[in-house]
Protein backbone atom coordinates (compact mmCIF):
# COMPACT_ATOMS: atom_id res chain seq x y z
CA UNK A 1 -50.82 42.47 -10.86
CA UNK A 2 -52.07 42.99 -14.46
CA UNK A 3 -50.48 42.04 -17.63
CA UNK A 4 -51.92 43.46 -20.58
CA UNK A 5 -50.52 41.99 -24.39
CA UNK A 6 -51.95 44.58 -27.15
CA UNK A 7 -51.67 43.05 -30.80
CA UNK A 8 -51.06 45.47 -33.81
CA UNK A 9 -53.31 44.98 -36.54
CA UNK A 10 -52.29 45.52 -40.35
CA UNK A 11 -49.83 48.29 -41.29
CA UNK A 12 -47.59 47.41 -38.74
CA UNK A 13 -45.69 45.51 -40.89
CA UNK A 14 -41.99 45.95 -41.78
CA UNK A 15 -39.35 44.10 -44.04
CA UNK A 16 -37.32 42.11 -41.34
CA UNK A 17 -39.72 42.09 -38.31
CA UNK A 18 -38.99 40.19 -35.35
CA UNK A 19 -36.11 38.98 -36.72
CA UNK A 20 -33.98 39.97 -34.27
CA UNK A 21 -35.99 38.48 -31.61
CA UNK A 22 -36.27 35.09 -33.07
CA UNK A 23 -32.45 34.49 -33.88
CA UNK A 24 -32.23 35.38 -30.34
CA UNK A 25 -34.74 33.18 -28.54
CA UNK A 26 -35.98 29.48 -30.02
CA UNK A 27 -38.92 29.48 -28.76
CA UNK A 28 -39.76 32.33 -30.81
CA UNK A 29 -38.52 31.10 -33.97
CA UNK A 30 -40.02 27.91 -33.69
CA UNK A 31 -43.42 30.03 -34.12
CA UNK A 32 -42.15 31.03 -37.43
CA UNK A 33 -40.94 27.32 -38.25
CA UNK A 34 -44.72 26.03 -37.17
CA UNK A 35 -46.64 28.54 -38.76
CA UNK A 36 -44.80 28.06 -42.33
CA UNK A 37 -45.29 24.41 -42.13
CA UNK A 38 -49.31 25.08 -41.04
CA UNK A 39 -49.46 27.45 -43.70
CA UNK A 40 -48.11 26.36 -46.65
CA UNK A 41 -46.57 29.75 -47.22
CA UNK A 42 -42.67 30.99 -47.31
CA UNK A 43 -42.79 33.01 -44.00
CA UNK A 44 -39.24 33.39 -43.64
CA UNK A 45 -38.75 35.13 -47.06
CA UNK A 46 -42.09 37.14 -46.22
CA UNK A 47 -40.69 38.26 -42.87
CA UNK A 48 -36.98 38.77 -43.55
CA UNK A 49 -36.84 39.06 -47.19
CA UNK A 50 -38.92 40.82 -48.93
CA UNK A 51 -39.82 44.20 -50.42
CA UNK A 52 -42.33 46.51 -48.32
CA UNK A 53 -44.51 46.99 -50.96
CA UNK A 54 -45.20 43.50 -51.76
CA UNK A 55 -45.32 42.78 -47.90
CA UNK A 56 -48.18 45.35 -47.86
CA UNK A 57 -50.43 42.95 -49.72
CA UNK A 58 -53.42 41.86 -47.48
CA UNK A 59 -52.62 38.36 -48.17
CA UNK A 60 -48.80 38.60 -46.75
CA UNK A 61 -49.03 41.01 -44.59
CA UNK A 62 -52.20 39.83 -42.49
CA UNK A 63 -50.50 36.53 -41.82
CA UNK A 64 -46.91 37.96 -40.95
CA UNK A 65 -48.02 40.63 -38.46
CA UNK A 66 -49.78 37.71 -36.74
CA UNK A 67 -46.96 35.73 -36.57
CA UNK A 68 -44.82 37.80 -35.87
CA UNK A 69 -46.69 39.13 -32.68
CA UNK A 70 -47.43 35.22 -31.42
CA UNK A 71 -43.61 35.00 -31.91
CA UNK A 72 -42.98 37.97 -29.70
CA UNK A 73 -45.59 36.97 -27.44
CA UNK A 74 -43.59 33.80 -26.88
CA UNK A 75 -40.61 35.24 -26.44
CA UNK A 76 -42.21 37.24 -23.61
CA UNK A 77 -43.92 34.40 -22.08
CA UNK A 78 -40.62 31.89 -22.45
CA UNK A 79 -39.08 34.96 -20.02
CA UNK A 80 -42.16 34.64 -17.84
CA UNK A 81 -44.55 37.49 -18.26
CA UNK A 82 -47.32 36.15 -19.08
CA UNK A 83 -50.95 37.84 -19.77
CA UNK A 84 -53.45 38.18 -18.10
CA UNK A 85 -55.38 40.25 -20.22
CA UNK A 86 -55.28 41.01 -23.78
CA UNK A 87 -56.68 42.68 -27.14
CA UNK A 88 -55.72 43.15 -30.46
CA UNK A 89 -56.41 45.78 -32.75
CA UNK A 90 -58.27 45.08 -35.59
CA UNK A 91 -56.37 41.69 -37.81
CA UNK A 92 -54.22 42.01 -34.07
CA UNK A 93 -57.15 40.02 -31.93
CA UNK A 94 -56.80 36.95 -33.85
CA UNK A 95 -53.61 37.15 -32.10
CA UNK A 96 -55.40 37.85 -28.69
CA UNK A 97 -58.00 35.29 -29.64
CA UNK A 98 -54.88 32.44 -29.62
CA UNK A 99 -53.73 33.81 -26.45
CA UNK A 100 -56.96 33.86 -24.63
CA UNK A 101 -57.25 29.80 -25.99
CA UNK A 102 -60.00 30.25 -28.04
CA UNK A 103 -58.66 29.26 -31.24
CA UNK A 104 -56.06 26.80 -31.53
CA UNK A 105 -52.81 27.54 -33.26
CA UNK A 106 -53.24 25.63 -36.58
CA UNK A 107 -56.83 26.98 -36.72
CA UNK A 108 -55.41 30.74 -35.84
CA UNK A 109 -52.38 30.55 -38.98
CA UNK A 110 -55.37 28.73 -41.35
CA UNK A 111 -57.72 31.60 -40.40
CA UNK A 112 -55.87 34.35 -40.87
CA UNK A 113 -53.95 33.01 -43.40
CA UNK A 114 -57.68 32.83 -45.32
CA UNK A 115 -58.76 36.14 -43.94
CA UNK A 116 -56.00 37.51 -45.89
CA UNK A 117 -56.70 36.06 -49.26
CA UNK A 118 -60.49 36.83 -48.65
CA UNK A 119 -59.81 40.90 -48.27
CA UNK A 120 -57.21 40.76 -50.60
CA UNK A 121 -59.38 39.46 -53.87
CA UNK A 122 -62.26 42.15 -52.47
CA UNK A 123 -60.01 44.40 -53.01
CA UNK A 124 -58.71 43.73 -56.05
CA UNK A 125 -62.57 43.24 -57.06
CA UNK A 126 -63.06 46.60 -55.66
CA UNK A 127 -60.10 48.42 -57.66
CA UNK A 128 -61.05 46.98 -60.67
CA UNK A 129 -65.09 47.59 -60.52
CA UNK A 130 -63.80 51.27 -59.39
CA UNK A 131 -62.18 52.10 -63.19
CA UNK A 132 -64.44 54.29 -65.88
CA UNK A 133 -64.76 54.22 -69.08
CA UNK A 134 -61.30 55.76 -69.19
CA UNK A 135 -59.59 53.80 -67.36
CA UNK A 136 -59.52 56.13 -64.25
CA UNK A 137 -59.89 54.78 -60.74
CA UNK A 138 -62.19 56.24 -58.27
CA UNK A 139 -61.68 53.16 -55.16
CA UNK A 140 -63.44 53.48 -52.15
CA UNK A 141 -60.33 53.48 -49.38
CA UNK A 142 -60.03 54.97 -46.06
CA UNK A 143 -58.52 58.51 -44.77
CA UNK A 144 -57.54 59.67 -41.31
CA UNK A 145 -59.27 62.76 -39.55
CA UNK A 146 -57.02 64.21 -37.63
CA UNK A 147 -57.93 67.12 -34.55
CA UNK A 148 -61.49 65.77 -33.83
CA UNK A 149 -62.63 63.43 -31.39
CA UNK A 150 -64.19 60.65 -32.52
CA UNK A 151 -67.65 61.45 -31.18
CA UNK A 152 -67.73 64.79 -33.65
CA UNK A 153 -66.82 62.75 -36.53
CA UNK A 154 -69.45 60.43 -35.77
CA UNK A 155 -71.80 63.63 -35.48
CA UNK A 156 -70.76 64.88 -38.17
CA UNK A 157 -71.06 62.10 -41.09
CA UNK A 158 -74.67 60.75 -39.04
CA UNK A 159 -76.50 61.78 -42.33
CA UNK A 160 -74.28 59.75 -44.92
CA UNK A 161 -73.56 56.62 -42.52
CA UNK A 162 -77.08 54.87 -43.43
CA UNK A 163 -77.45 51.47 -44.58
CA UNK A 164 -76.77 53.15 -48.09
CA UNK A 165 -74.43 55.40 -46.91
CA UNK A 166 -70.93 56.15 -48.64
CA UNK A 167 -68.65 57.59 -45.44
CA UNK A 168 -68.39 55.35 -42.42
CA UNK A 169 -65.93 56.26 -39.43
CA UNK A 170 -64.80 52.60 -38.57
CA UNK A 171 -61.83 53.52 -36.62
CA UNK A 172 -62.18 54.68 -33.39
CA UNK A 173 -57.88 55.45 -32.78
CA UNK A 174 -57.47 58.01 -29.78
CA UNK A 175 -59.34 61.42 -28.90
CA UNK A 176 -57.68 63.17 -31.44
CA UNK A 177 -57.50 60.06 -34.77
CA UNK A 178 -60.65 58.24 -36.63
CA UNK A 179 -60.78 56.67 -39.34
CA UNK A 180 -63.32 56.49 -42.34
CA UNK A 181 -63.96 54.12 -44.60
CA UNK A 182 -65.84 55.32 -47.88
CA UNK A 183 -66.32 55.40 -51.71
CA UNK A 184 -64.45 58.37 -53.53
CA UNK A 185 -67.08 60.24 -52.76
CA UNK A 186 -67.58 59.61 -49.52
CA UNK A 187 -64.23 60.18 -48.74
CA UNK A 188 -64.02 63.23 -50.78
CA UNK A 189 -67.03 64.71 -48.50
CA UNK A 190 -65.53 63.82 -45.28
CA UNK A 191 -62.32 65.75 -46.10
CA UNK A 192 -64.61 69.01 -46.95
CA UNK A 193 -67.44 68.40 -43.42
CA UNK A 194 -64.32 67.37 -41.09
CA UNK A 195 -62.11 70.62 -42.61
CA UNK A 196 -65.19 72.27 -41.98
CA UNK A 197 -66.24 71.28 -38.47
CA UNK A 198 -62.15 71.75 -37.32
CA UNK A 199 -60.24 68.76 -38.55
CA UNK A 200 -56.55 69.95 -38.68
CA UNK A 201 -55.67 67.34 -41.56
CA UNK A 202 -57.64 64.67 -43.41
CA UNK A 203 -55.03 62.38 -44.72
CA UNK A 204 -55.72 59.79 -47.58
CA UNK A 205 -54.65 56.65 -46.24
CA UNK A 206 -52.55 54.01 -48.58
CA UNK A 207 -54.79 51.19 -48.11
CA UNK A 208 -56.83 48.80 -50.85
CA UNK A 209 -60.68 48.86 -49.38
CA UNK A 210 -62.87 50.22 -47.04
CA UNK A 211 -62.23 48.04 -44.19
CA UNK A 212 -64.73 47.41 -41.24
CA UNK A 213 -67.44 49.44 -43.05
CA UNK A 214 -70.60 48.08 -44.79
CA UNK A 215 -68.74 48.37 -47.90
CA UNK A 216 -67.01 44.70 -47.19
CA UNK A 217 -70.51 42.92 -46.50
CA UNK A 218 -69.66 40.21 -49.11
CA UNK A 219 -66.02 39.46 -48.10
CA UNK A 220 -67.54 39.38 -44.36
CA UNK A 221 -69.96 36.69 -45.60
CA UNK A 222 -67.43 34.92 -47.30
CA UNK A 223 -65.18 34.46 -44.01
CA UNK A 224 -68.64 33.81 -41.73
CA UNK A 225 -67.91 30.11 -44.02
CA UNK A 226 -64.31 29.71 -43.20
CA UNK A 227 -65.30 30.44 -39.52
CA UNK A 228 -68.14 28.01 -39.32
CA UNK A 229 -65.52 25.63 -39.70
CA UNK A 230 -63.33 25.85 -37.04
CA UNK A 231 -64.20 25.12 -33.06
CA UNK A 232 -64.09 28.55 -30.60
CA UNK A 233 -63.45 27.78 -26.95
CA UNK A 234 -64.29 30.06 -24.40
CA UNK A 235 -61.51 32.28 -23.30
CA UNK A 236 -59.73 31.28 -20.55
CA UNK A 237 -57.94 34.89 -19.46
CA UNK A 238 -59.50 38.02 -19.91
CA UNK A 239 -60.28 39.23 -23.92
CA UNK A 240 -61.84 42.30 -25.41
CA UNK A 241 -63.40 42.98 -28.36
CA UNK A 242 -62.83 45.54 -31.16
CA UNK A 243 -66.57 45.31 -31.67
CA UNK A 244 -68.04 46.11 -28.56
CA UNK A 245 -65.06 47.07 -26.37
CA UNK A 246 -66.20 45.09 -23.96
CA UNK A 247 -65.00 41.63 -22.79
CA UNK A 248 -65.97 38.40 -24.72
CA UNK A 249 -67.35 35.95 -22.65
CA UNK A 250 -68.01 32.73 -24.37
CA UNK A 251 -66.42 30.83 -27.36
CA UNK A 252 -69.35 31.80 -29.67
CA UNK A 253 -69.57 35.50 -28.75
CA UNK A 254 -66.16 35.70 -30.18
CA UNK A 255 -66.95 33.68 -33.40
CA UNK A 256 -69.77 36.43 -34.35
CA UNK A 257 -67.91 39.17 -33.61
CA UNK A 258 -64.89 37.64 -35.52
CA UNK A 259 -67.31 37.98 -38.84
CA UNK A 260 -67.93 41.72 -38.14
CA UNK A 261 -64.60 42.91 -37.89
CA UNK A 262 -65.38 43.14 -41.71
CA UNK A 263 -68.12 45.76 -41.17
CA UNK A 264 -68.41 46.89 -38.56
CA UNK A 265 -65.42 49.55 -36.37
CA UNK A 266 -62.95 49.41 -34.60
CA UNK A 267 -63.72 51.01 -31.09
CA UNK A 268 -60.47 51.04 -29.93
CA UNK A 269 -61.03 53.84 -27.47
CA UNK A 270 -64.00 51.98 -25.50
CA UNK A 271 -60.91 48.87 -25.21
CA UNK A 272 -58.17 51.65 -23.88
CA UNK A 273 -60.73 52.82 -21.39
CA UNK A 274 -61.44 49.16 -20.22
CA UNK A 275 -57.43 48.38 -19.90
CA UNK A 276 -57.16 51.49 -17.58
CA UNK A 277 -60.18 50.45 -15.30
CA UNK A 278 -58.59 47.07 -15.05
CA UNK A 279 -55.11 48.27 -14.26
CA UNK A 280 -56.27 51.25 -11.57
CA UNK A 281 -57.20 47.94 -10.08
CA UNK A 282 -53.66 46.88 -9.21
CA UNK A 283 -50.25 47.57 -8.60
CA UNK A 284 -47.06 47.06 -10.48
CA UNK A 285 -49.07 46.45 -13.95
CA UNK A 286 -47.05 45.87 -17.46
CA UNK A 287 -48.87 47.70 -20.94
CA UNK A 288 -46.98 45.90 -23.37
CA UNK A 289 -47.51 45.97 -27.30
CA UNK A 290 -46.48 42.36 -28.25
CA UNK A 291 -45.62 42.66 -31.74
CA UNK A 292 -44.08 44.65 -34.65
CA UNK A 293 -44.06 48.49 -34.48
CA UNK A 294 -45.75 51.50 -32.02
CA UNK A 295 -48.54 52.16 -32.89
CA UNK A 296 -50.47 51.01 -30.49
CA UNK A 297 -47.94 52.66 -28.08
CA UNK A 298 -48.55 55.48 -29.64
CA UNK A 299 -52.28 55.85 -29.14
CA UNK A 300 -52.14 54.70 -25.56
CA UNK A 301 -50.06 57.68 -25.38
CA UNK A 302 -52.68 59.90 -26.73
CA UNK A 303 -55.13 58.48 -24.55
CA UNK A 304 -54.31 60.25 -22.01
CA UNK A 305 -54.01 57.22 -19.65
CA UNK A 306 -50.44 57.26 -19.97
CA UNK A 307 -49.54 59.54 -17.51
CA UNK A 308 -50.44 56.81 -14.96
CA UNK A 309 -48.78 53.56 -16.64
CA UNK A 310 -47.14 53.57 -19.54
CA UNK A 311 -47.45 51.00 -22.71
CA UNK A 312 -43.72 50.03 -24.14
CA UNK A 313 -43.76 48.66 -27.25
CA UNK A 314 -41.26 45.04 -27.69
CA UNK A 315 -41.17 44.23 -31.45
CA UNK A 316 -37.30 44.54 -31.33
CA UNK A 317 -34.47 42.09 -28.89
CA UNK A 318 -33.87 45.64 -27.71
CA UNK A 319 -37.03 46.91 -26.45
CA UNK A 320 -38.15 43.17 -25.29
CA UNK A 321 -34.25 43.17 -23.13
CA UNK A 322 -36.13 46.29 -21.51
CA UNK A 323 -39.52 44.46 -20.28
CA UNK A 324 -38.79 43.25 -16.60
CA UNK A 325 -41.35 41.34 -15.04
């Protein structure tokens, strides 16, 4: 048997996540307790009482998703499923990387906790270097294509993807999502060549930079520090990586391909493709999103591996009441 933990990345966050959960189960809100006191910063009130929009901020919201999933991945563990594999998307395999022991947990909450502040001022840095001469902003920012695979986006921004290119596609969602990171004008063109090649909708997406795109090389160099400073076991369960899709193998591996999260994409496709070989594998397997929201529910779903097993998503006491082992 196979037990697969997926870890939501950023924008799964929600005013009063995992609350629920943790008033439920101690062991879960212990995780909370711990990670405030690593921290230094009011988790509770970020978690349970705050206002979306100021949740939203890279350097809240990277730090709560992750606690919040490590709390729900407790709370599944303290009931006895346990993983055997697991992968995060995006900010969610810092999660994955804790619960394959490579990173401790005080090194986990520190790094995050500075991977946050580090996007966060690039973005600001990026708003503010965006403004003209009057004062209007033109921020590089990402969009979803919607009704092509990801290999025809690809295809189709190939000629402005270079090293001095201005439309990436760094998100590699499900056969019919991708992302693209860009400037204004990158992002601009990709809405009229994606329209143009089929793309149902190209939707502006409400985010602060142009994550894992060549756009964040200086915030990626800026974390490579913060990284060189903390001590990566190998993994002792089975890990993939947004970067490859691929398993990581050693302690190391994982430490570089931490650092290009920044700028390089997400293939999150290659990673559902590996989770289905590994549960054809077995019998009786468990899919289960460990953290706040569906997302990642929802693109197994669109997968098409669902029809075989299904992913169920726990980030309330009521879906996690669901998960039998």
């Amino acid at each position: 048997m196979s037990t697969v933990f997926l870890f939501p990345g950023q924008g799964a966050q929600f005013p009063g996540m995992v609350k629920d959960i943790c008033q439920a189960i101690p062991e879960a809100m212990k995780v909370v307790t711990d990670a405030e006191q690593v921290s230094g910063e009011p988790l509770f009130k970020w978690l349970w009482d705050i206002e979306a929009q100021e949740l939203a901020r890279s350097d809240r919201s990277q730090l709560s998703i992750t606690v919040a999933s490590l709390a729900v991945s407790m709370a599944l563990q303290t009931r006895g499923i346990k993983p055997s594999v697991c992968a995060g998307f995006s900010l969610g395999e810092f999660a994955a990387l804790y619960t394959a022991g490579i990173l401790s947990f005080e090194d986990t909450i520190q790094v995050v906790k500075q991977r946050g502040l580090i996007m966060q001022k690039a973005c600001e840095l990026i708003k503010e270097a965006s403004k003209g001469a009057d004062g209007e902003e033109k921020a590089p920012g990402m969009c979803a294509v919607i009704g092509l695979t990801p290999e025809q986006v690809v295809e189709a921004l190939a000629p402005y993807s270079g090293s001095d290119g201005i439309a990436f596609p760094v998100n590699m969602n499900s056969p019919k999502q991708t992302v693209v990171s860009g400037t204004s004008e990158g992002l601009e063109l990709c809405e009229k060549i994606c329209k143009e090649k089929g793309a149902r909708r190209v939707i502006r997406l409400q985010v602060a930079g142009p994550f894992h795109s060549p756009l964040m090389k200086k915030a990626s160099q800026e974390f490579e520090q913060v990284l060189n400073t903390v001590a990566f076991k190998d993994p002792e369960l089975t890990l993939l990586s947004n970067v490859t899709g691929k398993k990581i193998t050693i302690g190391e591996e994982a430490k570089q391909l931490a650092v290009k999260h920044f700028t390089h994409p997400v293939l999150w496709t290659a990673e559902e493709k590996e989770i289905n070989t590994i549960l054809q594998q077995g019998t009786e397997n468990l899919l289960i999103e460990a953290g706040p929201g569906t997302v990642l529910t929802g693109l197994w779903r669109d997968s098409g591996y669902a029809d075989t097993i299904s992913c169920v998503s726990c980030g309330t006491l009521e879906q996690l009441n669901l998960i039998k082992q």
